[in-house]
N, C-alpha and C. Protein backbone atom coordinates (compact mmCIF):
# COMPACT_ATOMS: atom_id res chain seq x y z
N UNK A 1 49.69 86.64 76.16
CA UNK A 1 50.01 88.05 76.21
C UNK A 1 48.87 88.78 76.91
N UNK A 2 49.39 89.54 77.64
CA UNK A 2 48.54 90.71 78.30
C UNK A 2 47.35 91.49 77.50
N UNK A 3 46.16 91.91 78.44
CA UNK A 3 45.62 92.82 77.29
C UNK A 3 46.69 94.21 77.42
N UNK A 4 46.53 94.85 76.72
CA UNK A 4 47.00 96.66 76.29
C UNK A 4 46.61 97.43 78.04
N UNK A 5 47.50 98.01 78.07
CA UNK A 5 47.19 98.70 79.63
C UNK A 5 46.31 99.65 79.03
N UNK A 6 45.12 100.32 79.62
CA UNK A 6 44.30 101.70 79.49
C UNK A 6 44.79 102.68 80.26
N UNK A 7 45.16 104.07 79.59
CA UNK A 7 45.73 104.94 80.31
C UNK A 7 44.74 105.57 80.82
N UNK A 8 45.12 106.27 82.24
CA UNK A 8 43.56 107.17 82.95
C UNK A 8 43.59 108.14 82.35
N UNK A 9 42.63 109.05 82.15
CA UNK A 9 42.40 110.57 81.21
C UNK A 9 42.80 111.07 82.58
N UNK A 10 44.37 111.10 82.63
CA UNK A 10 44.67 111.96 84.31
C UNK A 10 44.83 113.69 83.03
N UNK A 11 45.54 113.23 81.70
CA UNK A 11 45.71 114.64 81.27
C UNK A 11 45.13 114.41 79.69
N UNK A 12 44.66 115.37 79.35
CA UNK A 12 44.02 115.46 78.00
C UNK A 12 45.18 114.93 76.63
N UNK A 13 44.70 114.67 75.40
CA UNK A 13 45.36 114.07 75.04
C UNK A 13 46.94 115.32 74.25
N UNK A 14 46.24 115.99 74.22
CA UNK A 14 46.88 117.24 73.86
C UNK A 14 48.29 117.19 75.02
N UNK A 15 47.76 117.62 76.25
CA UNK A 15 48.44 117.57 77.39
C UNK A 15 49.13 116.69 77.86
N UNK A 16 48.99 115.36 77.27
CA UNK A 16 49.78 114.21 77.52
C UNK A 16 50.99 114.41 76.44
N UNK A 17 50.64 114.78 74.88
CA UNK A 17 51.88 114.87 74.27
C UNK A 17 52.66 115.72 74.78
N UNK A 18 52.50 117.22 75.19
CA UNK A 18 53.12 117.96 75.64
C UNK A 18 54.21 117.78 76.97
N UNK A 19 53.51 117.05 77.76
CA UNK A 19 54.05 116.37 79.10
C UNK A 19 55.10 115.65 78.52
N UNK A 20 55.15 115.14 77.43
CA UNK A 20 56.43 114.02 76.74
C UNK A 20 57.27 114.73 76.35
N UNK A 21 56.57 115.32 75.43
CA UNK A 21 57.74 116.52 74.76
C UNK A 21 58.79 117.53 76.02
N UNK A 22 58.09 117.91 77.04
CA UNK A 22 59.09 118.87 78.43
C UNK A 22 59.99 118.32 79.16
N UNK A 23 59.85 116.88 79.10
CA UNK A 23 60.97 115.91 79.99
C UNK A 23 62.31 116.50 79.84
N UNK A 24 62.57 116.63 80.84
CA UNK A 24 64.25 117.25 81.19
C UNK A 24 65.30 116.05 80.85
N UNK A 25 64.99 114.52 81.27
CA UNK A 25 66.16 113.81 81.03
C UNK A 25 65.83 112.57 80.32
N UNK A 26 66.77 111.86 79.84
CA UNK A 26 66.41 110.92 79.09
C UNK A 26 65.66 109.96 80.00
N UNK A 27 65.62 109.44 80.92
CA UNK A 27 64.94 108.91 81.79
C UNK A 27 63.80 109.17 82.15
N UNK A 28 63.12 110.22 82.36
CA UNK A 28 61.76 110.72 82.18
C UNK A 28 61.38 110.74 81.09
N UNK A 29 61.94 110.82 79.88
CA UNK A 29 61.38 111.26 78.24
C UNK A 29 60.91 109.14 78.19
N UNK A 30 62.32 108.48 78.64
CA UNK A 30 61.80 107.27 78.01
C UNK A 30 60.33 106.91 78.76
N UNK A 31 60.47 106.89 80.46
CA UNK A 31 59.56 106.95 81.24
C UNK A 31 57.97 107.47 80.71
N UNK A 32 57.92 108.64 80.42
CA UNK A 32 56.94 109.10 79.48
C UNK A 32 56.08 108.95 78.19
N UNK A 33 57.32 108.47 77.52
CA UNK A 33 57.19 107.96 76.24
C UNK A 33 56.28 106.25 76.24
N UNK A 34 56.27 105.83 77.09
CA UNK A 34 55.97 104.28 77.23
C UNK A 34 54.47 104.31 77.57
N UNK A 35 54.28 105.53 78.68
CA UNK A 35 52.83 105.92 78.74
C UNK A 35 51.99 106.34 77.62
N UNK A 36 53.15 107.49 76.73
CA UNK A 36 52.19 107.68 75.46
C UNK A 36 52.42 106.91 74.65
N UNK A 37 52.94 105.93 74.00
CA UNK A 37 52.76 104.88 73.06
C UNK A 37 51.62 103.99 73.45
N UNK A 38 51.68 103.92 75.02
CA UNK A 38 50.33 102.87 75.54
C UNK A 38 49.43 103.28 75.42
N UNK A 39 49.14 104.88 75.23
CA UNK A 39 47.62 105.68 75.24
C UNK A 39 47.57 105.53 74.03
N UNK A 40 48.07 106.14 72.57
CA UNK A 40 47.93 106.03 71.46
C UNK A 40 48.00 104.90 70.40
N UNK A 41 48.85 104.21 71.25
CA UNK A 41 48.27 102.55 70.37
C UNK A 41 46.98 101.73 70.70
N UNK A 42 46.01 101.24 71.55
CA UNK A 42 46.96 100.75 72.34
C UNK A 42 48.42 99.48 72.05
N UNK A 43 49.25 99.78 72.34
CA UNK A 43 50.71 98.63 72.04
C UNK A 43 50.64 98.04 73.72
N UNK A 44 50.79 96.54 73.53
CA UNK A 44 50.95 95.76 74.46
C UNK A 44 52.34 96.26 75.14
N UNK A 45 52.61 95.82 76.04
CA UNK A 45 53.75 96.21 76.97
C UNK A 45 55.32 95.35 76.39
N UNK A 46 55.05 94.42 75.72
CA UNK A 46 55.83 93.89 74.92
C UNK A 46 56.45 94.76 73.77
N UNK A 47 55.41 94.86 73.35
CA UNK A 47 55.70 96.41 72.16
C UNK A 47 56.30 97.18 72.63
N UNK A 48 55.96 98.15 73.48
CA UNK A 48 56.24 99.40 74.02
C UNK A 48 58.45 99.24 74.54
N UNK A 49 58.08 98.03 75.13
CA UNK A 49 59.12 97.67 75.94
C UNK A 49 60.37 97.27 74.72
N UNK A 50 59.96 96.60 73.35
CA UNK A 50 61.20 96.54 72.36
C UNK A 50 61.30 97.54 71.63
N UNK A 51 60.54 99.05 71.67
CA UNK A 51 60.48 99.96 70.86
C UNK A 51 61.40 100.80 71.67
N UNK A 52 61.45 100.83 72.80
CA UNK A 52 62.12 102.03 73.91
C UNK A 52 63.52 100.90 74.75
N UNK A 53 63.50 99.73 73.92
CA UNK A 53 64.62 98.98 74.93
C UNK A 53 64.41 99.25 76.47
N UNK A 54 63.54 98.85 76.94
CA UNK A 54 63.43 98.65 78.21
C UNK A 54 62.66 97.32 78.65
N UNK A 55 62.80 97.19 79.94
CA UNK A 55 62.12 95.86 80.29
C UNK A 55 60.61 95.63 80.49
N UNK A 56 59.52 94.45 79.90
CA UNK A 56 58.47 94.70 80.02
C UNK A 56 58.17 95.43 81.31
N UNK A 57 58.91 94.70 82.12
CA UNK A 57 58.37 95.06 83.93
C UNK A 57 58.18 96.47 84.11
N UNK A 58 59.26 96.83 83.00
CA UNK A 58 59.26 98.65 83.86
C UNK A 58 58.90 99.40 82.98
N UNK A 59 57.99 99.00 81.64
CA UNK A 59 56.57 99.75 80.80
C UNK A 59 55.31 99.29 81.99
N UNK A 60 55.13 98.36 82.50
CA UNK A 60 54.44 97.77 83.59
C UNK A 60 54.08 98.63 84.75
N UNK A 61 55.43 98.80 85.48
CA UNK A 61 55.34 99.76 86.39
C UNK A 61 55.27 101.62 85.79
N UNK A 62 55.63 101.75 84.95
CA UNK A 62 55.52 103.53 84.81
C UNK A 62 54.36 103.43 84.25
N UNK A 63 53.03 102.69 83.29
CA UNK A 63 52.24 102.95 83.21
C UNK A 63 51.48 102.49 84.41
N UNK A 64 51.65 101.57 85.52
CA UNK A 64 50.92 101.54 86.84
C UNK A 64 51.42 102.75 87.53
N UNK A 65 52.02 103.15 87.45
CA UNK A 65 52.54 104.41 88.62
C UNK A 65 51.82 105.85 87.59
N UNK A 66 51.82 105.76 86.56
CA UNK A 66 51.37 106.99 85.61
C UNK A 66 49.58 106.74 86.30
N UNK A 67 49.05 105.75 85.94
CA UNK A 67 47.20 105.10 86.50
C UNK A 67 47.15 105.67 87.85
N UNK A 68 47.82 105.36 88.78
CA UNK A 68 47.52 105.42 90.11
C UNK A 68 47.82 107.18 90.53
N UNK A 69 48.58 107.43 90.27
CA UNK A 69 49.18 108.91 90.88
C UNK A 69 49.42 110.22 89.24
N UNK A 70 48.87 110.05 88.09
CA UNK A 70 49.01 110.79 87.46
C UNK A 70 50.61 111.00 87.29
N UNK A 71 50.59 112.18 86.27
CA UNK A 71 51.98 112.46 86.06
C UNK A 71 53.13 112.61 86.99
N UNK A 72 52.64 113.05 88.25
CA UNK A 72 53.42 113.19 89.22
C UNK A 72 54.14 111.46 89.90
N UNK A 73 53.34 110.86 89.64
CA UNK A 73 53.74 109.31 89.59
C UNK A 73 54.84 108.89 89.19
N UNK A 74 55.14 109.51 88.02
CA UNK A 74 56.29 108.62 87.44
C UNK A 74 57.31 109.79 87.60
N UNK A 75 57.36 110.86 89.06
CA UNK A 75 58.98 111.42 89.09
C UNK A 75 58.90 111.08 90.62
N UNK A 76 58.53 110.15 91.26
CA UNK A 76 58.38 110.28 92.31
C UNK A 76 60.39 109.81 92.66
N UNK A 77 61.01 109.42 93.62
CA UNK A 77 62.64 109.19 93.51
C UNK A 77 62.47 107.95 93.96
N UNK A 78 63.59 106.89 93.69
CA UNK A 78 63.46 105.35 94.14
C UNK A 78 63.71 105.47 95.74
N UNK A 79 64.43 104.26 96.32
CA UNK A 79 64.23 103.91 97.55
C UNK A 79 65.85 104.09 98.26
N UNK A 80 66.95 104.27 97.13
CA UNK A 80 67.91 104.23 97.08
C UNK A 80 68.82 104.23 98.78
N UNK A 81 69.67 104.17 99.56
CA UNK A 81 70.18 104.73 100.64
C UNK A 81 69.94 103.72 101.69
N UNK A 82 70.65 104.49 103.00
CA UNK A 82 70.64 103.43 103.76
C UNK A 82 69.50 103.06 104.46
N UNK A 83 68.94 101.97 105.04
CA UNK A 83 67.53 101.76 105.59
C UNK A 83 68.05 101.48 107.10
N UNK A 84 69.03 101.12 107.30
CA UNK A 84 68.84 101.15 108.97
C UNK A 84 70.68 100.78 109.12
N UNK A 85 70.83 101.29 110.45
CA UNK A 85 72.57 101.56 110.64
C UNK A 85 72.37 101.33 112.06
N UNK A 86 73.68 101.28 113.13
CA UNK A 86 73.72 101.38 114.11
C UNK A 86 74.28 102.87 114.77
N UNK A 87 74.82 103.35 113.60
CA UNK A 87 75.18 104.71 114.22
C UNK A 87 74.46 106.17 112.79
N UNK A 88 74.51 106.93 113.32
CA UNK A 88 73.97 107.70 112.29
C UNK A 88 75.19 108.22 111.54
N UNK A 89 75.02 108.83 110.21
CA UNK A 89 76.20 109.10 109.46
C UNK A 89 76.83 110.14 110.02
N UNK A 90 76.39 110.87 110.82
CA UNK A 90 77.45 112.48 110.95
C UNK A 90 77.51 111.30 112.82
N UNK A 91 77.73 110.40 113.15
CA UNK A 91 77.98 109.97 114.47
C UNK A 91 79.15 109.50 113.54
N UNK A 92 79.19 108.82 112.96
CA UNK A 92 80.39 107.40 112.08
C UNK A 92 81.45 108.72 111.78
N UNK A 93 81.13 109.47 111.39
CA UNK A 93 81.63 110.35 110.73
C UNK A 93 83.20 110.65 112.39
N UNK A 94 81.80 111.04 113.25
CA UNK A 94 83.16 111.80 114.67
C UNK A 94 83.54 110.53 115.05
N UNK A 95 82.83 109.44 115.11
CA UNK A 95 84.27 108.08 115.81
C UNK A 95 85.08 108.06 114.79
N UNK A 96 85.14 108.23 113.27
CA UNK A 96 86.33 108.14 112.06
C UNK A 96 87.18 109.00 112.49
N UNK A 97 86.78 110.13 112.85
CA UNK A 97 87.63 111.64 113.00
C UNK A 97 88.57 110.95 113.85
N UNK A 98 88.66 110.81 115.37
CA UNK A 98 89.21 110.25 116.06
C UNK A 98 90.34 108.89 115.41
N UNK A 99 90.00 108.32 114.35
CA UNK A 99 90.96 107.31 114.37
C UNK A 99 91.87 108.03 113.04
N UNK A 100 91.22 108.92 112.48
CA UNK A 100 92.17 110.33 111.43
C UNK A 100 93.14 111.07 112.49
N UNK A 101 92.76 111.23 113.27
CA UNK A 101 93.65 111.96 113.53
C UNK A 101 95.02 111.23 114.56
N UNK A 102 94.22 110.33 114.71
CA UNK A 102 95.60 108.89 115.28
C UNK A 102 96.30 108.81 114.47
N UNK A 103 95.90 108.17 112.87
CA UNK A 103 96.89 107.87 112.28
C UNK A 103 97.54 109.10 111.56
N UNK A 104 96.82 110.23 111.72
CA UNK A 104 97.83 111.82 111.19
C UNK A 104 99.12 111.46 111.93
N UNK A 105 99.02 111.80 113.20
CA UNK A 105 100.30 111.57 114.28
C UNK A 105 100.76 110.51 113.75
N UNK A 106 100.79 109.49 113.24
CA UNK A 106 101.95 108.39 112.30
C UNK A 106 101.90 107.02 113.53
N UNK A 107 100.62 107.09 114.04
CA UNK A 107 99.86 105.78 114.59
C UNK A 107 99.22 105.03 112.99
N UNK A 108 100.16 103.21 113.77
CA UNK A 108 99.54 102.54 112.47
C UNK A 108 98.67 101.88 113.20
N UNK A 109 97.24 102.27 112.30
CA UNK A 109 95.72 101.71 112.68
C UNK A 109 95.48 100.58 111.89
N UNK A 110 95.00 99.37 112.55
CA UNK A 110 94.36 98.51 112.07
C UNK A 110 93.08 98.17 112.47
N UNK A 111 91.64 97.33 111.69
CA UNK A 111 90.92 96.91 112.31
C UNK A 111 90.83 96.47 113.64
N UNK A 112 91.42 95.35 113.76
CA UNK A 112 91.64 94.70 114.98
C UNK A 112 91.94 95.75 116.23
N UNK A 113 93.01 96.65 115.97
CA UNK A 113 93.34 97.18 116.99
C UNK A 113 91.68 98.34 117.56
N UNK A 114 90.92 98.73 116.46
CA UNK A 114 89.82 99.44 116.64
C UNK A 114 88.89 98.71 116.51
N UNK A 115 88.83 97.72 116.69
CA UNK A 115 87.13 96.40 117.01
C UNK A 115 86.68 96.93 118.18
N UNK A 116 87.74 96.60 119.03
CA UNK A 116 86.96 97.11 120.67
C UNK A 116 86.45 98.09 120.47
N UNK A 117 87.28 99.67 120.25
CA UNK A 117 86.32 100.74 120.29
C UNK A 117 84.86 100.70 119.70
N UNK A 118 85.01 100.37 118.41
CA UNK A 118 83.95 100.58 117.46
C UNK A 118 82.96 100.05 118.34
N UNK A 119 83.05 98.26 119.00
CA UNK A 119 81.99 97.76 119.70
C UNK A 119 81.37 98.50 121.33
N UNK A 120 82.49 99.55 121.76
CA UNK A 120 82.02 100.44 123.00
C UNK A 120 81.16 101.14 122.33
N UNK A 121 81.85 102.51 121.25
CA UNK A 121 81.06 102.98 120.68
C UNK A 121 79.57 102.87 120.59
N UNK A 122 79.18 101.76 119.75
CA UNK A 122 77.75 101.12 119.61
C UNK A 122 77.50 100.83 120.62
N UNK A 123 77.68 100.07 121.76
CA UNK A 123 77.01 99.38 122.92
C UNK A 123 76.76 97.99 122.58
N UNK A 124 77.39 97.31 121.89
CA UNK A 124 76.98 96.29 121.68
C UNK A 124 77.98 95.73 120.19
N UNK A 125 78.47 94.30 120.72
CA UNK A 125 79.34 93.45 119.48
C UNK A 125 78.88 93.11 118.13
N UNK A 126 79.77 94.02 117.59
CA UNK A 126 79.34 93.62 115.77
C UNK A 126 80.46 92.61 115.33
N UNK A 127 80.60 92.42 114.03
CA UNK A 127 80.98 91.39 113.60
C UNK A 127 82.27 92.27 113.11
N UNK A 128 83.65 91.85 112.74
CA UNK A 128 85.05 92.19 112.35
C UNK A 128 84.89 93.32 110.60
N UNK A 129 83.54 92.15 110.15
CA UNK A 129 83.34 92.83 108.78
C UNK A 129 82.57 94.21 108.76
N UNK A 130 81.70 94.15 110.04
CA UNK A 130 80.95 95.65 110.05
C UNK A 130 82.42 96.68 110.05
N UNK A 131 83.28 96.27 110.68
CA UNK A 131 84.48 97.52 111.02
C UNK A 131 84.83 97.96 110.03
N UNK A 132 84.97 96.74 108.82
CA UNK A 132 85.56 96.46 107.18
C UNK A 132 85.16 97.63 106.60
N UNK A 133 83.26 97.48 106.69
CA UNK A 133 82.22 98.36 105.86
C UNK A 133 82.34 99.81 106.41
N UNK A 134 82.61 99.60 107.36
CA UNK A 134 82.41 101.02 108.14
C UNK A 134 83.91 101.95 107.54
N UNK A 135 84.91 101.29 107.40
CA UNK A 135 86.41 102.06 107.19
C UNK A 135 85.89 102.28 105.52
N UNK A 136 85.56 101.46 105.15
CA UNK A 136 84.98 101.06 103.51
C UNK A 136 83.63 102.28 103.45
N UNK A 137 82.83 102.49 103.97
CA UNK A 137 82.20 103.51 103.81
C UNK A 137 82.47 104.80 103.95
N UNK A 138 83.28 104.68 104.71
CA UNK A 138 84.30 106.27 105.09
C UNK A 138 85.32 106.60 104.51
N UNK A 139 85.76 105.86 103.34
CA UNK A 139 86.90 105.47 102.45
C UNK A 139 88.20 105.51 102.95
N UNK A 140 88.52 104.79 104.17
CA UNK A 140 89.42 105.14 105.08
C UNK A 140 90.49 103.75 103.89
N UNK A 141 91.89 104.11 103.69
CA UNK A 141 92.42 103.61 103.35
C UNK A 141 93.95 104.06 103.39
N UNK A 142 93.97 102.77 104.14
CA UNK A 142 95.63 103.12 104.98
C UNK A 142 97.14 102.25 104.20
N UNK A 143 97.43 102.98 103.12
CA UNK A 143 98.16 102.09 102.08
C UNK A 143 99.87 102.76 102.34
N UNK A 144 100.63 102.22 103.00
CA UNK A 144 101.97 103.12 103.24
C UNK A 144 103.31 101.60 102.30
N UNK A 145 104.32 102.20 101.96
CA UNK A 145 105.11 101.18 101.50
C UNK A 145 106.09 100.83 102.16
N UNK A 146 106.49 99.75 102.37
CA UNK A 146 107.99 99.44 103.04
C UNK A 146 108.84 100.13 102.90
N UNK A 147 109.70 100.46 104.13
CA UNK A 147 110.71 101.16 104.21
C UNK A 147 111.60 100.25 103.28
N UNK A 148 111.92 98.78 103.48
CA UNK A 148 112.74 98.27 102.22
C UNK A 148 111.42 97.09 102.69
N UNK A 149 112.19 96.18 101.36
CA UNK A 149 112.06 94.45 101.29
C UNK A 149 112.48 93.70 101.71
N UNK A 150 111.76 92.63 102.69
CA UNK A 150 112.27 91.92 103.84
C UNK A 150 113.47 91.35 103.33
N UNK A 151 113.47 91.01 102.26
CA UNK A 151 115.11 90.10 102.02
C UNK A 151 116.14 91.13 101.06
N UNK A 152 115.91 92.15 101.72
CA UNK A 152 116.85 92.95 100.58
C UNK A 152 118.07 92.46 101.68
N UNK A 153 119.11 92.63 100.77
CA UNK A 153 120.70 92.79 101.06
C UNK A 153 121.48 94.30 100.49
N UNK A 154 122.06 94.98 101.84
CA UNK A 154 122.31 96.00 101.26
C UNK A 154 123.73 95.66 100.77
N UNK A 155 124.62 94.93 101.34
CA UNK A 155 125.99 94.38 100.86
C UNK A 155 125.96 94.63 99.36
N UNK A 156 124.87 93.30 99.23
CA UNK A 156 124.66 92.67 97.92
C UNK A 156 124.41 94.53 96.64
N UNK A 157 123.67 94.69 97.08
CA UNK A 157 123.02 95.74 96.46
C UNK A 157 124.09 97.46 96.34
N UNK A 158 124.77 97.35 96.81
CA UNK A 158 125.96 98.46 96.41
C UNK A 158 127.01 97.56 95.83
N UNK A 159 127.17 95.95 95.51
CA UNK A 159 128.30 95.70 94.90
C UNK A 159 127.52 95.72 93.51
N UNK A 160 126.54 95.01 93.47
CA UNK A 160 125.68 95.75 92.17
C UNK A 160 125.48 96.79 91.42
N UNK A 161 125.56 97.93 92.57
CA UNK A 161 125.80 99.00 91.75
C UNK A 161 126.82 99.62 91.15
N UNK A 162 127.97 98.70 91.96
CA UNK A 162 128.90 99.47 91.78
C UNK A 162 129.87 98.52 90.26
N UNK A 163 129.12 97.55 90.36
CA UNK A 163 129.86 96.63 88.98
C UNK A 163 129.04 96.46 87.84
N UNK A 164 127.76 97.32 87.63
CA UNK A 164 126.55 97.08 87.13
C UNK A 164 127.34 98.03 85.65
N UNK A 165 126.97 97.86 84.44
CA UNK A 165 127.26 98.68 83.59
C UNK A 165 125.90 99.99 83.37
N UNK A 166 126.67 101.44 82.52
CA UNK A 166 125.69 102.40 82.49
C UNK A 166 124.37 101.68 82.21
N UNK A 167 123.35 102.57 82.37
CA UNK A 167 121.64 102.07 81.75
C UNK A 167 121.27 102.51 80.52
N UNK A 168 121.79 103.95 80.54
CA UNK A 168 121.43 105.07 79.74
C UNK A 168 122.43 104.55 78.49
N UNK A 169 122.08 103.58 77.35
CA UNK A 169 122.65 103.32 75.57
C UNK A 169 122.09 104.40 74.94
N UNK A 170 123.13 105.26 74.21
CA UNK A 170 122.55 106.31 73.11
C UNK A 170 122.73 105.04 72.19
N UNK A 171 121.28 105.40 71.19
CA UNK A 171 121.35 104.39 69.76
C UNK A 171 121.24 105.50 68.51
């Protein structure tokens, strides 16, 4: 087992409870809380981590991020989003427009038929599944139902109706 992390005197001890107590969300309060159990015990990170149900790793990291950068440390925002694209989002956005308003007019769009563009577009050949992600990121979803069912019989299907007994039993 680890020794006990030492918290930095970034805030007095007064000022550290108080800082716990103002947390706006449960996520900062638990965040917080792990720092002050580590200052006032000291409680190993094991401790801290089955008292607040969280993972040792991440009593680990909020009291390393609380050490290094003070309170402001532990609201800093994760890494979340995209890290690199071939087109920018408000670009994806106007080549989508263009295939919206194809299929408004009652054009049926498929991948395939928009691979080529997409790959002019960019300047360069992506793969069938980038097109996938790209309709999939834009929530493009083109779901229409059959006019009928390939093996319907309409013959069949009005002598049915017409020899079928009522549906509607009063009980």
């Amino acid at each position: 087992m680890r020794k006990p992390s030492v918290i930095q005197p970034h805030l007095s001890p007064e000022d550290l409870a108080q800082w716990v107590r103002e947390a706006e969300t449960r996520d900062q309060y638990q965040k917080r809380l792990a720092v002050w159990l580590t200052y006032i015990g000291p409680f190993h990170a094991q401790q801290v981590a089955s008292m607040l149900q969280a993972s040792v790793q991440a009593v680990w990291l909020w009291v390393g991020q609380y050490n290094a950068s003070g309170p402001e440390g532990l609201s800093r925002k994760g890494r979340g989003g995209r890290r690199w694209s071939f087109l920018s989002w408000e670009d994806e956005n106007r080549l989508m427009e263009s295939f919206f308003e194809r299929a408004g007019k009652g054009e049926i769009i498929t991948v395939k038929q928009i691979y080529p563009e997409v790959c002019k577009a960019l300047g360069k050949d992506v793969s069938m599944d980038y097109v996938y992600r790209l309709f999939h990121r834009h929530t493009w979803r083109k779901i229409g139902p059959r006019p009928r069912h390939i093996k319907a019989n309409p013959v069949l299907q009005e002598e049915f109706k017409k020899n079928s007994p009522p549906s509607s039993k009063k009980r």
